[in-house]
PDB file of N, CA and C in Angstrom:
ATOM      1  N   UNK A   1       0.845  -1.168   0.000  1.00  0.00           N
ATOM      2  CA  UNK A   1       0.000   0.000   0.000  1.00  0.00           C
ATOM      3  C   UNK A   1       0.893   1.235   0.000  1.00  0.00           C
ATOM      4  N   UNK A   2       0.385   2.213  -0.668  1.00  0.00           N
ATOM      5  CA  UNK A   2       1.422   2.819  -1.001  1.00  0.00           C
ATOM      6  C   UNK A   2       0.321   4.413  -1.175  1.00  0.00           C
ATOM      7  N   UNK A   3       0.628   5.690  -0.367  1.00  0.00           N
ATOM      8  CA  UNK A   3       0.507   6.784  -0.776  1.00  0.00           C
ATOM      9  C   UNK A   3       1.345   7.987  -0.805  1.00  0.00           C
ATOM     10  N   UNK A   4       0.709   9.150  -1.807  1.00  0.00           N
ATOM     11  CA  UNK A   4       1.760  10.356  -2.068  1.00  0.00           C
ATOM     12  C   UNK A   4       1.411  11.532  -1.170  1.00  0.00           C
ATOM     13  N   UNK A   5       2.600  11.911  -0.682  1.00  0.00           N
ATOM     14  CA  UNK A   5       2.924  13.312  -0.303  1.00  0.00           C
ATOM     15  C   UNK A   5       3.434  14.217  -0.581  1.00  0.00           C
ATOM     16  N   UNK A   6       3.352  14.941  -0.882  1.00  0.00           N
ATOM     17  CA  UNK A   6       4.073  16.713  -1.534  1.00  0.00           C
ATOM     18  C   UNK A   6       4.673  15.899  -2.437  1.00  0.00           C
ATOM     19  N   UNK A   7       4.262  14.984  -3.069  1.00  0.00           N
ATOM     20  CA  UNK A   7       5.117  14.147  -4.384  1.00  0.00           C
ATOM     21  C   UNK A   7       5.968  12.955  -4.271  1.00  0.00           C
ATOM     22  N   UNK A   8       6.157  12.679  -2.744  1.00  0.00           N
ATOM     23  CA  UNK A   8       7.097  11.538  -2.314  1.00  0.00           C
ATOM     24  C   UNK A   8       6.030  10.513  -2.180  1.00  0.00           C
ATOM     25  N   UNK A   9       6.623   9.257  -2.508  1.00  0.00           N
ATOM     26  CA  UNK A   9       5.686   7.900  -2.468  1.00  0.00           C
ATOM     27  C   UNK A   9       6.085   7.613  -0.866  1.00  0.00           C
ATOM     28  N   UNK A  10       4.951   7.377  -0.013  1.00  0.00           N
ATOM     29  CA  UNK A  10       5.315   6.704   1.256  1.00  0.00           C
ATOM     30  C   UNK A  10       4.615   5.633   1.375  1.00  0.00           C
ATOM     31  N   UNK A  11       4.801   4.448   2.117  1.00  0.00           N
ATOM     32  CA  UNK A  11       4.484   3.007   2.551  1.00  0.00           C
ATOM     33  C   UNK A  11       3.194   3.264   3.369  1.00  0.00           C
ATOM     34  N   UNK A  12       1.951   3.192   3.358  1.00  0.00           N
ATOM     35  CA  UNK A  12       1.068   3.195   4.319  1.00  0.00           C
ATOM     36  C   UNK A  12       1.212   2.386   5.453  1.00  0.00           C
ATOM     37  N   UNK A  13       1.098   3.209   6.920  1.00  0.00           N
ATOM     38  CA  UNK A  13       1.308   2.301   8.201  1.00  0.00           C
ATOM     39  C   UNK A  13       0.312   1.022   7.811  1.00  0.00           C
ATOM     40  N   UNK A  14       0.724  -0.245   8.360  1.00  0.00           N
ATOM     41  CA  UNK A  14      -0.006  -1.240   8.358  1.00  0.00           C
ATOM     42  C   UNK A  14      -0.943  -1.424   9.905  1.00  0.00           C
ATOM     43  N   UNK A  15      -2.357  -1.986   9.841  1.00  0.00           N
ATOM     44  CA  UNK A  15      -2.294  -2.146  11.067  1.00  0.00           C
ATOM     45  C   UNK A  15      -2.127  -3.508  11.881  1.00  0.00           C
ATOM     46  N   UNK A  16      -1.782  -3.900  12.899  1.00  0.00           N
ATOM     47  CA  UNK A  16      -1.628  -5.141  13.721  1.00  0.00           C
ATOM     48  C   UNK A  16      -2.958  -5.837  13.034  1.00  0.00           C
ATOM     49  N   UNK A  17      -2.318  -7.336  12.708  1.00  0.00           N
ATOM     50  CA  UNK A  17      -3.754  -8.361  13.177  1.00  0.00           C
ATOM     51  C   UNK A  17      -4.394  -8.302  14.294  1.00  0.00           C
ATOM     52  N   UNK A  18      -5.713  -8.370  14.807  1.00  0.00           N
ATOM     53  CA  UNK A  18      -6.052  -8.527  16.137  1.00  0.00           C
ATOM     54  C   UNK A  18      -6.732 -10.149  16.314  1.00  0.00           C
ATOM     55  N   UNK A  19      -5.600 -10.941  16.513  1.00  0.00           N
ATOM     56  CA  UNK A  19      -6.380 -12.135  17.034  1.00  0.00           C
ATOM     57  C   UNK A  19      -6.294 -13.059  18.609  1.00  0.00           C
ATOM     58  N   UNK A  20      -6.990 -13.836  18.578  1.00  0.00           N
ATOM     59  CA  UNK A  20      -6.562 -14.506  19.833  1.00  0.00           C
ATOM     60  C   UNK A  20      -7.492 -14.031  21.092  1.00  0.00           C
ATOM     61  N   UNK A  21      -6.849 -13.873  21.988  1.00  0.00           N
ATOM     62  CA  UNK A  21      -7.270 -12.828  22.964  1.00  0.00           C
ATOM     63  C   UNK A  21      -7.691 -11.549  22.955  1.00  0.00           C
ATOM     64  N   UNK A  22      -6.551 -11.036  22.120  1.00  0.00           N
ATOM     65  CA  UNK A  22      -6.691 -10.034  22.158  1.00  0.00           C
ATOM     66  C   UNK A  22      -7.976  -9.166  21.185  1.00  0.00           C
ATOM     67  N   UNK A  23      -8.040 -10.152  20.378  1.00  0.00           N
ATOM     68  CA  UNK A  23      -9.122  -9.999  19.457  1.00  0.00           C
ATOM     69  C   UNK A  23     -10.777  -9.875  20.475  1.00  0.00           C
ATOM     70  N   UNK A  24     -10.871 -11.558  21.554  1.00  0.00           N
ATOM     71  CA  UNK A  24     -12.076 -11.340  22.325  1.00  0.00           C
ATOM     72  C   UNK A  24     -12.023  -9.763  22.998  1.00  0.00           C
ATOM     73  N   UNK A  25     -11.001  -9.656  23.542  1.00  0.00           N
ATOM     74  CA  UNK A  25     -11.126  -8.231  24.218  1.00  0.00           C
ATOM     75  C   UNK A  25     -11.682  -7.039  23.729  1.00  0.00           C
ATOM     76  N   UNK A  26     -10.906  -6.843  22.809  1.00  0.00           N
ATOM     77  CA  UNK A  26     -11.273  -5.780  21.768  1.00  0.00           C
ATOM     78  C   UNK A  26     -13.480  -5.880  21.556  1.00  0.00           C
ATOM     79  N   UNK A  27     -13.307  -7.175  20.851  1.00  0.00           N
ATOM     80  CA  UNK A  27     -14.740  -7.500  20.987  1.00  0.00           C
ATOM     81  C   UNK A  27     -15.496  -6.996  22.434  1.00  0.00           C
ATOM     82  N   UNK A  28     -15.129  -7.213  23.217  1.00  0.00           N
ATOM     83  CA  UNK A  28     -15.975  -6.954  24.224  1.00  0.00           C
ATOM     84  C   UNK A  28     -16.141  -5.536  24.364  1.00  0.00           C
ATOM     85  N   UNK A  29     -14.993  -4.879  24.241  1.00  0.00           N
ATOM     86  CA  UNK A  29     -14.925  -3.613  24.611  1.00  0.00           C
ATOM     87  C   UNK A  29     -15.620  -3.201  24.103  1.00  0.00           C
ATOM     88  N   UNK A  30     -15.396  -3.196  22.523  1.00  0.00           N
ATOM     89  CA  UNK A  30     -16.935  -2.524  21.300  1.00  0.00           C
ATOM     90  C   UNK A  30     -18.478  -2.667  21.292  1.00  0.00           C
ATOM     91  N   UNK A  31     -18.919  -3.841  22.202  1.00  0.00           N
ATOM     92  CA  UNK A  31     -19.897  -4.619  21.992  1.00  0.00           C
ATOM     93  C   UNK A  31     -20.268  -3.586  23.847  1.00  0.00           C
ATOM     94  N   UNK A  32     -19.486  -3.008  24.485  1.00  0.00           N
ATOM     95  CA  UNK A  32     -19.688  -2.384  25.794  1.00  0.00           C
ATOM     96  C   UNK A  32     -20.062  -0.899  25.285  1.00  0.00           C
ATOM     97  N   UNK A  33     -19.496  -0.940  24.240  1.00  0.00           N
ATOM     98  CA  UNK A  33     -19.574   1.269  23.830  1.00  0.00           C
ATOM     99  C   UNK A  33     -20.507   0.722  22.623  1.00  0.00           C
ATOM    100  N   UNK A  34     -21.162  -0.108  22.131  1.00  0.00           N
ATOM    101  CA  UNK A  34     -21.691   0.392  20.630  1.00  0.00           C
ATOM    102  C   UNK A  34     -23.356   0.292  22.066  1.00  0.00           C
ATOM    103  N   UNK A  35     -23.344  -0.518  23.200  1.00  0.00           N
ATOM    104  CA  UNK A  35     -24.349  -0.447  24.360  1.00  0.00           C
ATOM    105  C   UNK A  35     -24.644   1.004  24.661  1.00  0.00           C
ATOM    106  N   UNK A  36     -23.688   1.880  24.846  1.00  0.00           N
ATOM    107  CA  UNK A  36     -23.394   3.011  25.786  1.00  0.00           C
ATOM    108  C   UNK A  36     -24.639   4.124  25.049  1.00  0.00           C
ATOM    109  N   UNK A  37     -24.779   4.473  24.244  1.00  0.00           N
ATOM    110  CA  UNK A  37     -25.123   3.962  22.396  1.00  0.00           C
ATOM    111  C   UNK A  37     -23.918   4.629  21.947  1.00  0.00           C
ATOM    112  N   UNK A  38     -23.084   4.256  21.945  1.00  0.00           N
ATOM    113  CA  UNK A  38     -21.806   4.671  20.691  1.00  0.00           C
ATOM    114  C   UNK A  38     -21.796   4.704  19.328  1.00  0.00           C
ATOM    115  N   UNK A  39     -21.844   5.126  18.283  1.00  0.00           N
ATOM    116  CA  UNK A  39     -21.980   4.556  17.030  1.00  0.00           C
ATOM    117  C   UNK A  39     -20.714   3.923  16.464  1.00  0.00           C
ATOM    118  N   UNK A  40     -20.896   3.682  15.147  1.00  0.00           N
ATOM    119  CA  UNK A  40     -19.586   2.756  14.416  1.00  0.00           C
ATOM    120  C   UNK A  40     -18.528   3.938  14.909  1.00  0.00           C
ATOM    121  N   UNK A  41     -18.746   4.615  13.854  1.00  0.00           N
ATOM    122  CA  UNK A  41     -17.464   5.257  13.392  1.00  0.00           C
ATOM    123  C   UNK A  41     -17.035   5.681  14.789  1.00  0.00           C
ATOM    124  N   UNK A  42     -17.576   6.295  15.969  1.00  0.00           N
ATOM    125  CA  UNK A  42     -17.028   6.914  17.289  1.00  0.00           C
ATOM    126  C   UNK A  42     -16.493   5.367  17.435  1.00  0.00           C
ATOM    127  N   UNK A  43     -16.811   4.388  17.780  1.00  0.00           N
ATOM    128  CA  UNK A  43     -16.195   3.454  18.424  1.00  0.00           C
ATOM    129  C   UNK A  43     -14.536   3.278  17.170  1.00  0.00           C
ATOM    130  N   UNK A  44     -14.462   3.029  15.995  1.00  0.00           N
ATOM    131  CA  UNK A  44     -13.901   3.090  15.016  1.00  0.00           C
ATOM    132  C   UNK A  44     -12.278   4.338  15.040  1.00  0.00           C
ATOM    133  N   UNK A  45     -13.078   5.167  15.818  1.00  0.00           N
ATOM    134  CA  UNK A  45     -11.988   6.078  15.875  1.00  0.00           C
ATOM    135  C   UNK A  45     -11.313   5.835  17.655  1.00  0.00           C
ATOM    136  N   UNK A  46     -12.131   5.772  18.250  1.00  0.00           N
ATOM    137  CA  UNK A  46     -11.507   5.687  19.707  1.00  0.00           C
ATOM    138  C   UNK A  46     -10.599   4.627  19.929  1.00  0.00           C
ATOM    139  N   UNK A  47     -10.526   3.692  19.254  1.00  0.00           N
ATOM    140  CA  UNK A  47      -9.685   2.811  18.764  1.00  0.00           C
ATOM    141  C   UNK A  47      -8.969   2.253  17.968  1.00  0.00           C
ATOM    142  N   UNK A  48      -8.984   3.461  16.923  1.00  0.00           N
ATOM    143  CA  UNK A  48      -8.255   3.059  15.982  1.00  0.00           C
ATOM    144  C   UNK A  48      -8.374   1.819  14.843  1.00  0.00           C
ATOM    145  N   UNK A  49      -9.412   1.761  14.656  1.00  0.00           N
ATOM    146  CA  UNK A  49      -9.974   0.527  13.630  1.00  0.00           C
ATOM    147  C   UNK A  49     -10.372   1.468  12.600  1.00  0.00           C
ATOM    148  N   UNK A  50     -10.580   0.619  11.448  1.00  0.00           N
ATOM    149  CA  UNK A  50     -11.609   0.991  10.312  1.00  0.00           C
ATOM    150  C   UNK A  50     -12.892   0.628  10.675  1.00  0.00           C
ATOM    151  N   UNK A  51     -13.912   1.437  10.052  1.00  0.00           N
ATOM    152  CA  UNK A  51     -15.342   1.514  10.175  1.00  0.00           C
ATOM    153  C   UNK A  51     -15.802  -0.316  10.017  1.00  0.00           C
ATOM    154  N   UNK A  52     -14.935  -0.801   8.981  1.00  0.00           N
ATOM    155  CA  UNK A  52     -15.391  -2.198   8.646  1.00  0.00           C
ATOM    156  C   UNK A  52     -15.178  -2.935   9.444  1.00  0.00           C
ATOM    157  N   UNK A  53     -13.943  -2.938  10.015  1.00  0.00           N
ATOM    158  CA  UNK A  53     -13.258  -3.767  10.789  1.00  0.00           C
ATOM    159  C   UNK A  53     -13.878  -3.845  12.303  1.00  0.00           C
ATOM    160  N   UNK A  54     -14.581  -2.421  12.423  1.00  0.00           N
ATOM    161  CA  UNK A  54     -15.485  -2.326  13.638  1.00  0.00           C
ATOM    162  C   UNK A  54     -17.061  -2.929  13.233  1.00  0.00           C
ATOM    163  N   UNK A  55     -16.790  -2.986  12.854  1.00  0.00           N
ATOM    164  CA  UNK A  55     -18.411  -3.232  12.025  1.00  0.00           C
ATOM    165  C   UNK A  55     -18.742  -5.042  12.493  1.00  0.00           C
ATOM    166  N   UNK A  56     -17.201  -5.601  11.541  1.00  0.00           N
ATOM    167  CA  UNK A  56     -17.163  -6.986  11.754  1.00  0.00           C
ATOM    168  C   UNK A  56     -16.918  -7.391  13.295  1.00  0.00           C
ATOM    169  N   UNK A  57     -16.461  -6.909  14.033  1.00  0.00           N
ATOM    170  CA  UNK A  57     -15.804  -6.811  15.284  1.00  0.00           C
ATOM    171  C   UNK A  57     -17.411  -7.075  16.105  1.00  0.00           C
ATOM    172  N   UNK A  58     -18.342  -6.309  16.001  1.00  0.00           N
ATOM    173  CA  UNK A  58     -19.489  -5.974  16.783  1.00  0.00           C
ATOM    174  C   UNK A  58     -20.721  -7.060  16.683  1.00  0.00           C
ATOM    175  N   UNK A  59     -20.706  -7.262  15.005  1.00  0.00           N
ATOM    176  CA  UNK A  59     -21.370  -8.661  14.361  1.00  0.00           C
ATOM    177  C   UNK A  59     -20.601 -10.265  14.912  1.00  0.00           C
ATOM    178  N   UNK A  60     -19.101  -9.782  15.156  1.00  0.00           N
ATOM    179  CA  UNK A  60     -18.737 -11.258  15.802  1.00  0.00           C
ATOM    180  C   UNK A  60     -18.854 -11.480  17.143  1.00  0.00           C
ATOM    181  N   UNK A  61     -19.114 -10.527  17.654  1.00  0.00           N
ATOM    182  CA  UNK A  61     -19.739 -10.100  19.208  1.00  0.00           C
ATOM    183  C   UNK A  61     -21.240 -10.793  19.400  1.00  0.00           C
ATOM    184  N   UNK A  62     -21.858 -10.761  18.076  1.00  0.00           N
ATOM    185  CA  UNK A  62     -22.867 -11.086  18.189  1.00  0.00           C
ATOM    186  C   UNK A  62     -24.248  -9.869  18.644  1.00  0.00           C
ATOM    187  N   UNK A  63     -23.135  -8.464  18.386  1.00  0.00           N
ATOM    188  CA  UNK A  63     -24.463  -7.428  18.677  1.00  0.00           C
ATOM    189  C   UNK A  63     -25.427  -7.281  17.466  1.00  0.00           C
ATOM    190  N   UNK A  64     -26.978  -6.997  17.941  1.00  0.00           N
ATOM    191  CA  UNK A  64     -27.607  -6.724  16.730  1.00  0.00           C
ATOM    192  C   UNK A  64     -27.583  -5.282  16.403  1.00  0.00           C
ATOM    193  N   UNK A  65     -27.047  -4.772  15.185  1.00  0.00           N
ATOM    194  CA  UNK A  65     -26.665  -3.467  14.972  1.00  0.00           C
ATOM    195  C   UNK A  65     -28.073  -2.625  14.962  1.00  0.00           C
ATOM    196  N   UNK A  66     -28.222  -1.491  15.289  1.00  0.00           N
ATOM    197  CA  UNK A  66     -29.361  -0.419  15.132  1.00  0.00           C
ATOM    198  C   UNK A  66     -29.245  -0.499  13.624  1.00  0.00           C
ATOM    199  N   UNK A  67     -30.813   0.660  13.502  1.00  0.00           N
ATOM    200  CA  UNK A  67     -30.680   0.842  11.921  1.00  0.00           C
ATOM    201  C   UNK A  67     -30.655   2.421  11.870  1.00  0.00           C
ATOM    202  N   UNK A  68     -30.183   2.881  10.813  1.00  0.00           N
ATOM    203  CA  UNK A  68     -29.470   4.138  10.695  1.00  0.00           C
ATOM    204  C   UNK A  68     -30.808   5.142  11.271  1.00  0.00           C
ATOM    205  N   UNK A  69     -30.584   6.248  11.711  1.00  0.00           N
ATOM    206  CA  UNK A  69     -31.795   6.987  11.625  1.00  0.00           C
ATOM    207  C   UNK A  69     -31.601   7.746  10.482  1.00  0.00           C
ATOM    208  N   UNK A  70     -33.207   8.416   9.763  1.00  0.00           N
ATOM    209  CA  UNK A  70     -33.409   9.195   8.686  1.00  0.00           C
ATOM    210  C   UNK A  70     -34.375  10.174   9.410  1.00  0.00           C
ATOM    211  N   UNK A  71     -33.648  11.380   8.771  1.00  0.00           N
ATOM    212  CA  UNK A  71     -34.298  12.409   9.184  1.00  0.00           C
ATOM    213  C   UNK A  71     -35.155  12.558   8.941  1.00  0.00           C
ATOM    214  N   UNK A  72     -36.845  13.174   9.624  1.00  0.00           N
ATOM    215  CA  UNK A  72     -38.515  13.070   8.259  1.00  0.00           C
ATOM    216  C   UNK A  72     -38.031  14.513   7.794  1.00  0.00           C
ATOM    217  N   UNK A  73     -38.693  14.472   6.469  1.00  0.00           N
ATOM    218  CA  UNK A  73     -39.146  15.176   5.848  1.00  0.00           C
ATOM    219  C   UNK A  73     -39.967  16.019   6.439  1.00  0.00           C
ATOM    220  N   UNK A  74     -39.726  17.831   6.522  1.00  0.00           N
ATOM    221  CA  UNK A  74     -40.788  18.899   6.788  1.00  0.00           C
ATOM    222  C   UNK A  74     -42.117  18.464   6.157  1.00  0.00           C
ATOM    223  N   UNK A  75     -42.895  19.281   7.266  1.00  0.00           N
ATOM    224  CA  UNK A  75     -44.392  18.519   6.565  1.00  0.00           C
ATOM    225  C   UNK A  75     -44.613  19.289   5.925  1.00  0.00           C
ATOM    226  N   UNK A  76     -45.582  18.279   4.749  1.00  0.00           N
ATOM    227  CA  UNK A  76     -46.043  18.884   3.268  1.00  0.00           C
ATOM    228  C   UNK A  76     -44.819  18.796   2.366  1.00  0.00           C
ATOM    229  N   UNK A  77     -43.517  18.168   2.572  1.00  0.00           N
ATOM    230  CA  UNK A  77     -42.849  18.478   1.640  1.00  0.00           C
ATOM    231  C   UNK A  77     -42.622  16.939   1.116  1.00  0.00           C
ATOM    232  N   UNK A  78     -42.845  16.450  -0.619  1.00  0.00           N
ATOM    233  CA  UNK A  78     -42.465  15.304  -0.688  1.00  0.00           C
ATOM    234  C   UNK A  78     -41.579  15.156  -2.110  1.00  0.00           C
ATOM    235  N   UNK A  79     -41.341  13.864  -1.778  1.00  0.00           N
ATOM    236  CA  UNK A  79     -39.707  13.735  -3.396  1.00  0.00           C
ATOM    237  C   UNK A  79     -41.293  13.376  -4.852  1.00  0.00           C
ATOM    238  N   UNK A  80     -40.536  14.452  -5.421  1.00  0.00           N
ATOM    239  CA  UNK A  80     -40.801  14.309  -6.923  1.00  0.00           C
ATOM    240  C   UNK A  80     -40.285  13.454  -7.569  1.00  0.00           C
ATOM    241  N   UNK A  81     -40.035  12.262  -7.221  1.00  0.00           N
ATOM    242  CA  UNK A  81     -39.167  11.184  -8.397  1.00  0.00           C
ATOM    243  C   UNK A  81     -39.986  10.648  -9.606  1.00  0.00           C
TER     244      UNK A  81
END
């Protein structure tokens, strides 16, 4: 993996595998803050994961994920499609 800076090619940091133990832990921890109600990405950043990687992390936890909220629509106003 590979990105540019002011024109120089640099090596993208890699991140650690997380398995083993350390992997349940991690799991738990996420599966304790996505409770708190944390969302992905806050949990994702407080630890330094990718959104996916938290994502999979929470599903192997066995949490059932919320579903996104959508904002309503002002009343009287609707999509012309």
């Amino acid at each position: 993996m590979i990105s540019e800076l002011n024109g120089h090619v640099q090596p993208q940091k890699r991140r650690p595998r997380r398995r083993g133990e350390e992997r349940e832990l991690l799991r738990a921890q996420l599966k304790k803050g996505y409770a708190r109600p944390a969302s992905i990405r806050n949990l994702a950043a407080e630890h330094d994961l990718s959104y996916g990687l938290t994502r999979v992390l929470l599903l192997e936890a066995g949490v059932e994920l919320r579903t996104r909220k959508h904002k309503p629509s002002p009343a009287g106003v609707t999509d012309a499609h």
